[in-house]
PDB file of N, CA and C in Angstrom:
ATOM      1  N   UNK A   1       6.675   2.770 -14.965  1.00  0.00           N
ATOM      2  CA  UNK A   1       6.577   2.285 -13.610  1.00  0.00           C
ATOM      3  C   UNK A   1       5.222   1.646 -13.366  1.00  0.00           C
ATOM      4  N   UNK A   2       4.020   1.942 -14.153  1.00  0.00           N
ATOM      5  CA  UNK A   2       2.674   1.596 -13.907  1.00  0.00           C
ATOM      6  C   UNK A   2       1.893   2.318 -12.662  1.00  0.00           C
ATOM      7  N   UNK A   3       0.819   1.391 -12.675  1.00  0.00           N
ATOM      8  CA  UNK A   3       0.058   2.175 -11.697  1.00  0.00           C
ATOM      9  C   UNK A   3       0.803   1.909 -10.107  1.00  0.00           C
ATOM     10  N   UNK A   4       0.308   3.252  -9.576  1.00  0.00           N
ATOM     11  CA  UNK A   4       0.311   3.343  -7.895  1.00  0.00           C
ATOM     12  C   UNK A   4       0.499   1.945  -7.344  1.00  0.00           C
ATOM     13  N   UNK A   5      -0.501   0.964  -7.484  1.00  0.00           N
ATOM     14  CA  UNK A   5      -0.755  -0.017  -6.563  1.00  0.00           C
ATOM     15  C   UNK A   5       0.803  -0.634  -7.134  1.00  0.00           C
ATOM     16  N   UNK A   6       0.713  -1.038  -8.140  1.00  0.00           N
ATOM     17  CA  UNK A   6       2.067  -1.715  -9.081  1.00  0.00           C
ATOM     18  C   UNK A   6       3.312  -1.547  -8.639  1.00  0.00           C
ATOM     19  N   UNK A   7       3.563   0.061  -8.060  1.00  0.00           N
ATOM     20  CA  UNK A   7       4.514   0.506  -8.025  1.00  0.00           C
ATOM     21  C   UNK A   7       5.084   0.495  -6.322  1.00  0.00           C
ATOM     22  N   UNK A   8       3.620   0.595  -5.864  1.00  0.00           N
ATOM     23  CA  UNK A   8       3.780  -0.137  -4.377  1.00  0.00           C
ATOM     24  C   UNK A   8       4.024  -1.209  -3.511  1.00  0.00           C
ATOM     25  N   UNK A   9       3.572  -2.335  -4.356  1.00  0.00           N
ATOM     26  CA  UNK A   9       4.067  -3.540  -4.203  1.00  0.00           C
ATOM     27  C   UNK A   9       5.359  -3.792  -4.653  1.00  0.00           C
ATOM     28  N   UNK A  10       6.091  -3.175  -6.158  1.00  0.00           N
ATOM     29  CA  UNK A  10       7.118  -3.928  -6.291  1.00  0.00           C
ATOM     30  C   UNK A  10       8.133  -2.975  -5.101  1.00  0.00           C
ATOM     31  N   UNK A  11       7.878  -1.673  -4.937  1.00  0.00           N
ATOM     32  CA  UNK A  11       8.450  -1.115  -3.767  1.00  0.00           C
ATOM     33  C   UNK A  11       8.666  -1.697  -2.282  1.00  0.00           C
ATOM     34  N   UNK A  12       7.593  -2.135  -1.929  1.00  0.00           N
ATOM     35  CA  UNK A  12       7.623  -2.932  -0.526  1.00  0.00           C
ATOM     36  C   UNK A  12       8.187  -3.874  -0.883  1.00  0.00           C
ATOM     37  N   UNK A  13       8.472  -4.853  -1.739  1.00  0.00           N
ATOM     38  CA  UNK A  13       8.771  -6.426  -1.897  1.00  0.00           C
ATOM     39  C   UNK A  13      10.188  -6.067  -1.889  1.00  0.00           C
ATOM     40  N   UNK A  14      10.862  -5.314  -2.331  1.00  0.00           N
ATOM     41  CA  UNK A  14      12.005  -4.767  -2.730  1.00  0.00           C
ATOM     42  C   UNK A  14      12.329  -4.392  -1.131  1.00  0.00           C
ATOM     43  N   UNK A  15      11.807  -3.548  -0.354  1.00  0.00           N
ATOM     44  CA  UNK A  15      12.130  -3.514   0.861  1.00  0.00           C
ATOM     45  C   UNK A  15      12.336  -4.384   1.558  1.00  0.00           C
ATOM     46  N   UNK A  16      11.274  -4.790   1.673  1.00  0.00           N
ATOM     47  CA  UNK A  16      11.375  -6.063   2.591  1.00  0.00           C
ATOM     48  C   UNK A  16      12.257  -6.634   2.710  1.00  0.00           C
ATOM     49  N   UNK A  17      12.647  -7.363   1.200  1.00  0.00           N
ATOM     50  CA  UNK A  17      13.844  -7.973   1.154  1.00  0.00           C
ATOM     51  C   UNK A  17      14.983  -7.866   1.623  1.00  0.00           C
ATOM     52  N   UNK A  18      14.942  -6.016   1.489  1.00  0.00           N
ATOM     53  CA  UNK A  18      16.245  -5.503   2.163  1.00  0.00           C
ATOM     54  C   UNK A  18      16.632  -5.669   3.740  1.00  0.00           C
ATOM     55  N   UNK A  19      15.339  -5.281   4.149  1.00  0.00           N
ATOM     56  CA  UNK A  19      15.423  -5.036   5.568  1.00  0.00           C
ATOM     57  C   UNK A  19      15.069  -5.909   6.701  1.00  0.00           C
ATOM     58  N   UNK A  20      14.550  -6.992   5.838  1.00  0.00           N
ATOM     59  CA  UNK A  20      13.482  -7.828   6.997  1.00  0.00           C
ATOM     60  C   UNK A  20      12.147  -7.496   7.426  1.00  0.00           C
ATOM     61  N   UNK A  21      11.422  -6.815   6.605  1.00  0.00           N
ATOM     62  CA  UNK A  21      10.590  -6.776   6.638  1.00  0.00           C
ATOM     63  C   UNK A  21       9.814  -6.031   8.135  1.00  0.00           C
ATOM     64  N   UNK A  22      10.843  -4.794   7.959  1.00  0.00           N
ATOM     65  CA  UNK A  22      10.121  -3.934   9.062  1.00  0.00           C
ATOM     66  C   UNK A  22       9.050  -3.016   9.554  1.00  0.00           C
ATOM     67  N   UNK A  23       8.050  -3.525  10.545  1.00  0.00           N
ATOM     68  CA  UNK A  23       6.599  -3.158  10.739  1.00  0.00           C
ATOM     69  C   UNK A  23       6.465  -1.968  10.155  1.00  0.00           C
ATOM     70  N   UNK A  24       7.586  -0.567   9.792  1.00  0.00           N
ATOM     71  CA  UNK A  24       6.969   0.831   9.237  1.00  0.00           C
ATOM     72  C   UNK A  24       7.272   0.654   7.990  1.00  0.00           C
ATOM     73  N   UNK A  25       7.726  -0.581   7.165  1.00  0.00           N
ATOM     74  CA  UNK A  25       7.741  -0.431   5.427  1.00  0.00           C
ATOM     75  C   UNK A  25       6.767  -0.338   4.866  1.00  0.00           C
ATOM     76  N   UNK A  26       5.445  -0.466   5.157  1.00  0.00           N
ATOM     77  CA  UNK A  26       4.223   0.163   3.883  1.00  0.00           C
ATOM     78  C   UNK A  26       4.015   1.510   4.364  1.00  0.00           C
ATOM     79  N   UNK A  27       3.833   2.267   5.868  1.00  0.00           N
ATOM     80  CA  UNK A  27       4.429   3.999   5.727  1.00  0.00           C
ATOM     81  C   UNK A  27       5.389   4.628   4.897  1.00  0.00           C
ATOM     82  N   UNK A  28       6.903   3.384   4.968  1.00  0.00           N
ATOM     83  CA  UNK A  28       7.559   4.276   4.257  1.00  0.00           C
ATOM     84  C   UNK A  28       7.938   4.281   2.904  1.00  0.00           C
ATOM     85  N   UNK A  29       6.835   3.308   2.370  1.00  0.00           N
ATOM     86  CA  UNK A  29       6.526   2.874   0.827  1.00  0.00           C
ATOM     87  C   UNK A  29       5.714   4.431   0.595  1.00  0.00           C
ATOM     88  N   UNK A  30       4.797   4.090   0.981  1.00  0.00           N
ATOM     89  CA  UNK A  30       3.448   5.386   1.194  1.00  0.00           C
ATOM     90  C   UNK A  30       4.123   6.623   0.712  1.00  0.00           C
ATOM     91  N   UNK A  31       4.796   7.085   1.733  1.00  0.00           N
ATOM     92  CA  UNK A  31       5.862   8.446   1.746  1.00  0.00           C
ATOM     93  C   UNK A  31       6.613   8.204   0.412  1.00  0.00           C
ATOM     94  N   UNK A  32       7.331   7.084   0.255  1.00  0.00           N
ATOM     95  CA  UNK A  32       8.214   7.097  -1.527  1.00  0.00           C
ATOM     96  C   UNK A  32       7.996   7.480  -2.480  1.00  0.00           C
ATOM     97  N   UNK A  33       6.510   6.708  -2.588  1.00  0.00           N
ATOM     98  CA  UNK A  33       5.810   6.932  -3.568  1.00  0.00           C
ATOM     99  C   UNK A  33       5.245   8.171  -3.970  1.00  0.00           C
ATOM    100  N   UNK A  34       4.413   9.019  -2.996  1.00  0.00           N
ATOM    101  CA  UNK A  34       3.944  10.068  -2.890  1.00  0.00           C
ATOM    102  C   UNK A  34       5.257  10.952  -3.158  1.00  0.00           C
ATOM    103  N   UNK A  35       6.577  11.007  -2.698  1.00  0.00           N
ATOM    104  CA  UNK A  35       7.615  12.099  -3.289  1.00  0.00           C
ATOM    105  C   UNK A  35       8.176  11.590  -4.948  1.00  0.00           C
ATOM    106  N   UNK A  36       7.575   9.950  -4.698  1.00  0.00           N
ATOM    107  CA  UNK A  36       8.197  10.006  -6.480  1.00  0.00           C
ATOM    108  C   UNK A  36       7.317  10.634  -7.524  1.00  0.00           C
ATOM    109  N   UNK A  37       6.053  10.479  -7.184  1.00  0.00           N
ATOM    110  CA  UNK A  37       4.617  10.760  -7.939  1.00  0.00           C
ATOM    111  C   UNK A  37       5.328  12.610  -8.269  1.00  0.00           C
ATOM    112  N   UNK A  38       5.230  13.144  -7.061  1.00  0.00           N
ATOM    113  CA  UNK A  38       5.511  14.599  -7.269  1.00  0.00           C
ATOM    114  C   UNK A  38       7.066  15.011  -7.323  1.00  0.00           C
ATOM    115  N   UNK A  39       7.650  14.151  -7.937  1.00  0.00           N
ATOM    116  CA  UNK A  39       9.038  14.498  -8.715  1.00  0.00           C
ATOM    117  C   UNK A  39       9.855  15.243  -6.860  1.00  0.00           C
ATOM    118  N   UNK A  40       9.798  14.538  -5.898  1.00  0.00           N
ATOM    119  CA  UNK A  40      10.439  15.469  -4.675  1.00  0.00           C
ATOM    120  C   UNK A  40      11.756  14.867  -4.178  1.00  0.00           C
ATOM    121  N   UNK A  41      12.582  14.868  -3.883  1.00  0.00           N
ATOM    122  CA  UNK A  41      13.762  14.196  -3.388  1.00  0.00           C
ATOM    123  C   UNK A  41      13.423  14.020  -1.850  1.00  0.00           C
ATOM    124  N   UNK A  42      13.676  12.300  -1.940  1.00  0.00           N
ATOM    125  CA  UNK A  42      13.357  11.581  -0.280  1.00  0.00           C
ATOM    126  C   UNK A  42      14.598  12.045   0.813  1.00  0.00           C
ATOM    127  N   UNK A  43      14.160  12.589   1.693  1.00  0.00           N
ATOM    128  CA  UNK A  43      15.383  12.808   2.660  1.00  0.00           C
ATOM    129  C   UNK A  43      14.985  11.900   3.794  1.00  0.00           C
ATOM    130  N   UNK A  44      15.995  10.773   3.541  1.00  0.00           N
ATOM    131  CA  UNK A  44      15.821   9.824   4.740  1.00  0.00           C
ATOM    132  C   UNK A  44      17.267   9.327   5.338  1.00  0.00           C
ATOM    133  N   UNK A  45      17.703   8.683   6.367  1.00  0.00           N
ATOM    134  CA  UNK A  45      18.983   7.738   6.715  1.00  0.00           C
ATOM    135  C   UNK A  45      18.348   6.948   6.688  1.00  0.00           C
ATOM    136  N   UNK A  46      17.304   6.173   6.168  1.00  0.00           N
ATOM    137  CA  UNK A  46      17.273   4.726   5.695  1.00  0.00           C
ATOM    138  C   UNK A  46      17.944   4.295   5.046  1.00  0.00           C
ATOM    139  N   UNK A  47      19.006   3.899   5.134  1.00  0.00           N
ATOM    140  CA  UNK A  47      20.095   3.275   4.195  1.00  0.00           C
ATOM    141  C   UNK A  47      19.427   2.294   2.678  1.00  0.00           C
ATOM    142  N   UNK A  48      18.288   1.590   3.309  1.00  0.00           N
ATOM    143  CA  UNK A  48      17.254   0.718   2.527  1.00  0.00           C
ATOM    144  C   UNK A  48      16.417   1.057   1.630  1.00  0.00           C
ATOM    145  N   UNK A  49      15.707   2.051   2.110  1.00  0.00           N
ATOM    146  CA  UNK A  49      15.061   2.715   2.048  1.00  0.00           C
ATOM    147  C   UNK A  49      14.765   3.683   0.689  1.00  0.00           C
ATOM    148  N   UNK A  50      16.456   4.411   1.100  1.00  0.00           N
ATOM    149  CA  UNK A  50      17.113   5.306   0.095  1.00  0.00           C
ATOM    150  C   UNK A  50      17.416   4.203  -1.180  1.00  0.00           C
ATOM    151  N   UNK A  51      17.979   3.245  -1.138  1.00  0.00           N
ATOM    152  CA  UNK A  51      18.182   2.451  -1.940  1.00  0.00           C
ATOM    153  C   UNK A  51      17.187   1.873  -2.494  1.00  0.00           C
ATOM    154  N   UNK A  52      16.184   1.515  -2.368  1.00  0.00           N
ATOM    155  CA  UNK A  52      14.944   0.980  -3.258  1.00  0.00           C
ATOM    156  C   UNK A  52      14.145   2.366  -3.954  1.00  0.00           C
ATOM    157  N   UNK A  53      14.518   3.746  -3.361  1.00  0.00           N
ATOM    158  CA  UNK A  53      14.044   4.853  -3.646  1.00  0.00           C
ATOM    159  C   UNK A  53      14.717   4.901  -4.854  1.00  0.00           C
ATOM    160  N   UNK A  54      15.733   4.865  -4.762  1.00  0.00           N
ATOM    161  CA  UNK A  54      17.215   5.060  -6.127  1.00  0.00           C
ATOM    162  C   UNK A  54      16.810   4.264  -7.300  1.00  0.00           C
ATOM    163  N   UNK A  55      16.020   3.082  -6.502  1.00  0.00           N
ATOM    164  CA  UNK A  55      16.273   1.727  -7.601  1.00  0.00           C
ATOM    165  C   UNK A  55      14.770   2.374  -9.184  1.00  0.00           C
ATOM    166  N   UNK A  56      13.948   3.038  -8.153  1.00  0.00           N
ATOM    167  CA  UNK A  56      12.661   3.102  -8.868  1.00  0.00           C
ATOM    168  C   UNK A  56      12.579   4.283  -9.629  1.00  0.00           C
ATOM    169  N   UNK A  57      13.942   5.534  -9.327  1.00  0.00           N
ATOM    170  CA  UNK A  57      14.306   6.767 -10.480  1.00  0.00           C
ATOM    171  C   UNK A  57      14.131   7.774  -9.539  1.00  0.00           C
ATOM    172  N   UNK A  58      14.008   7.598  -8.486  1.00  0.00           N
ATOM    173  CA  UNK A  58      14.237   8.665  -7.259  1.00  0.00           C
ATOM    174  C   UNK A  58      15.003   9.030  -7.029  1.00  0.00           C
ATOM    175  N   UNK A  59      15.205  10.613  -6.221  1.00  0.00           N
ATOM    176  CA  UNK A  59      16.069  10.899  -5.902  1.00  0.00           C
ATOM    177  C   UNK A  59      16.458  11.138  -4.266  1.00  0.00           C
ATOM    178  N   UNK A  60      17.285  10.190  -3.721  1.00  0.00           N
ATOM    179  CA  UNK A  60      17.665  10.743  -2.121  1.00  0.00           C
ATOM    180  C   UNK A  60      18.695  10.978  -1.620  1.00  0.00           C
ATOM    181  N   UNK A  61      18.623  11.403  -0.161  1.00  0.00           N
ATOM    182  CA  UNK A  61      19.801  12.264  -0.002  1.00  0.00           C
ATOM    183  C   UNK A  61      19.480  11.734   2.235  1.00  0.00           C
ATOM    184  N   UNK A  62      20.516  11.676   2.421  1.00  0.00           N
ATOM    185  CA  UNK A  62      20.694  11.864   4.078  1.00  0.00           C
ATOM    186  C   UNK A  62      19.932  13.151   4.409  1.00  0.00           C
ATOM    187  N   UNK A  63      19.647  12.983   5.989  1.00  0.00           N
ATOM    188  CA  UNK A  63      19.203  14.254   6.450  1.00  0.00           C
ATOM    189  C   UNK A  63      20.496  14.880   6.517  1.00  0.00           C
ATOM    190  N   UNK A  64      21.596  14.542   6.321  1.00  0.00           N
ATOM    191  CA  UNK A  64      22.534  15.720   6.522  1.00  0.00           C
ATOM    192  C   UNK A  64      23.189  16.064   5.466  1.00  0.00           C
ATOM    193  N   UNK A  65      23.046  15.416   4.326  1.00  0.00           N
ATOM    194  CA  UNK A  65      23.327  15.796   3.183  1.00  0.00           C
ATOM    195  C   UNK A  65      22.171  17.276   2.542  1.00  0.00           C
ATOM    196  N   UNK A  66      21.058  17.081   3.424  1.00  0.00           N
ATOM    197  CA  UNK A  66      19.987  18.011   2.985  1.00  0.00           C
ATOM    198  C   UNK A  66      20.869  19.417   4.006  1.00  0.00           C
ATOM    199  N   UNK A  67      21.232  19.332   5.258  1.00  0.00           N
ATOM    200  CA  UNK A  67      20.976  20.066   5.779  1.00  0.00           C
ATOM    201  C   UNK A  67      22.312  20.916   5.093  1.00  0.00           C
ATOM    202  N   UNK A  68      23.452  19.731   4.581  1.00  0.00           N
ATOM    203  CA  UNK A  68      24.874  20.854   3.579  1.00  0.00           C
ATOM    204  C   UNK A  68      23.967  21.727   2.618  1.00  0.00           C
ATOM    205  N   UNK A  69      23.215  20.922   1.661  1.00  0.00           N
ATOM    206  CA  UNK A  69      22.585  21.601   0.724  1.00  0.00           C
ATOM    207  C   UNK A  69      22.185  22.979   0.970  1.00  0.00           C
ATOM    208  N   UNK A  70      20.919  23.266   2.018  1.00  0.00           N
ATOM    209  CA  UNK A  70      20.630  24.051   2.890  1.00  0.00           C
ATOM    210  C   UNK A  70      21.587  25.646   3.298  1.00  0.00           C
ATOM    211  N   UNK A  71      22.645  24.644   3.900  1.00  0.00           N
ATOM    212  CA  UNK A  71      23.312  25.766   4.148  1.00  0.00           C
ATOM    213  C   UNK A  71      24.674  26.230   3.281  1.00  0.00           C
ATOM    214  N   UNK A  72      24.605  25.406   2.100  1.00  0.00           N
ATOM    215  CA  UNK A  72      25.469  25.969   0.673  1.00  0.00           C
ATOM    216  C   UNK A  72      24.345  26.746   0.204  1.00  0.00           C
ATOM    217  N   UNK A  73      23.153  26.819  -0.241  1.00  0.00           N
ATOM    218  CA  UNK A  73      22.560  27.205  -1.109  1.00  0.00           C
ATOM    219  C   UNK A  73      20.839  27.084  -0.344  1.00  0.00           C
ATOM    220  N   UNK A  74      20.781  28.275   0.850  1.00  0.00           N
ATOM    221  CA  UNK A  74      20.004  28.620   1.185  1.00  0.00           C
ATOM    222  C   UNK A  74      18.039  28.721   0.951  1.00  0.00           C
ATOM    223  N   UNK A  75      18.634  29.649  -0.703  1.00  0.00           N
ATOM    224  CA  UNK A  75      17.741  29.522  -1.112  1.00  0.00           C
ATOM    225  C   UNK A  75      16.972  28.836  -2.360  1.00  0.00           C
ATOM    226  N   UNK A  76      17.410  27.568  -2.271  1.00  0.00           N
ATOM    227  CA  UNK A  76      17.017  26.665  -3.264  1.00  0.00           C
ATOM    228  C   UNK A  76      16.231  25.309  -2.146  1.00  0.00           C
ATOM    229  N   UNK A  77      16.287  25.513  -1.493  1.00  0.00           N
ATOM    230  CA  UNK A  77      15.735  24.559  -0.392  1.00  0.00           C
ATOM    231  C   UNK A  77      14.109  25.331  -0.295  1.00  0.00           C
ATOM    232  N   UNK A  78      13.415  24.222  -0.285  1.00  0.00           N
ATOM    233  CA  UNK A  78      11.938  24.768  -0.436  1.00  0.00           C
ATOM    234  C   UNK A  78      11.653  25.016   0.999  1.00  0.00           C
ATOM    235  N   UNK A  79      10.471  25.608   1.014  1.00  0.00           N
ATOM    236  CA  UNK A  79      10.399  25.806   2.741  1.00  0.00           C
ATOM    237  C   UNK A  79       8.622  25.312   2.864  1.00  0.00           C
ATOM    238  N   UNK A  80       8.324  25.235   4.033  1.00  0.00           N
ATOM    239  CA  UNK A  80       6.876  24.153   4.277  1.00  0.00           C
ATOM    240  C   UNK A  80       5.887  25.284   3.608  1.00  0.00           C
ATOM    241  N   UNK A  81       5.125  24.366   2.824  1.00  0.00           N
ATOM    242  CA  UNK A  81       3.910  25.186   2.365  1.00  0.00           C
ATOM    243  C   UNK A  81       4.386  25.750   0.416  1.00  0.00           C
ATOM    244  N   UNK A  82       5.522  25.616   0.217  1.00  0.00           N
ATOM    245  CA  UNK A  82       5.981  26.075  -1.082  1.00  0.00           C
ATOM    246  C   UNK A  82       5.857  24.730  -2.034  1.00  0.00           C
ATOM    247  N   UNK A  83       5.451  24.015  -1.447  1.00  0.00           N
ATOM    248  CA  UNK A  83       5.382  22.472  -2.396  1.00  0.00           C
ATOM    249  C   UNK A  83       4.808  22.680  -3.383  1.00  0.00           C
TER     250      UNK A  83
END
């Protein structure tokens, strides 16, 4: 994937494209990156979002796909501060 910066740009360009280029895509590059760096699964309904996440070896999921997870399997869901 290369470095950070590398991986940020081809991330945003990739967004952009998708979405039109909306004023919170380098936040939510920022956030991608930082859960891809630490191996975390993105929970977003960015439809876009999720999809350029997918494209780069990520893994995402709906907020309500998190919240089935959750409540199939309680305790496999990390909780704040266990990162």
């Amino acid at each position: 994937m290369g470095s950070a910066n590398g991986a940020f740009d081809a991330m945003l360009a990739a967004l952009d494209k998708r979405n039109g280029n909306k004023t919170n895509n380098a936040q939510d590059i920022l956030i991608a990156i930082t859960a891809l760096k630490r191996k975390l699964t993105l929970v977003t309904d960015d439809a876009s979002l999720s999809s350029v996440f997918r494209e780069f070896g990520g893994a995402a999921e709906s907020f309500e796909e998190f919240l089935q997870h959750a409540r199939e399997q309680p305790n496999q869901v990390e909780k704040p501060g266990q990162i």
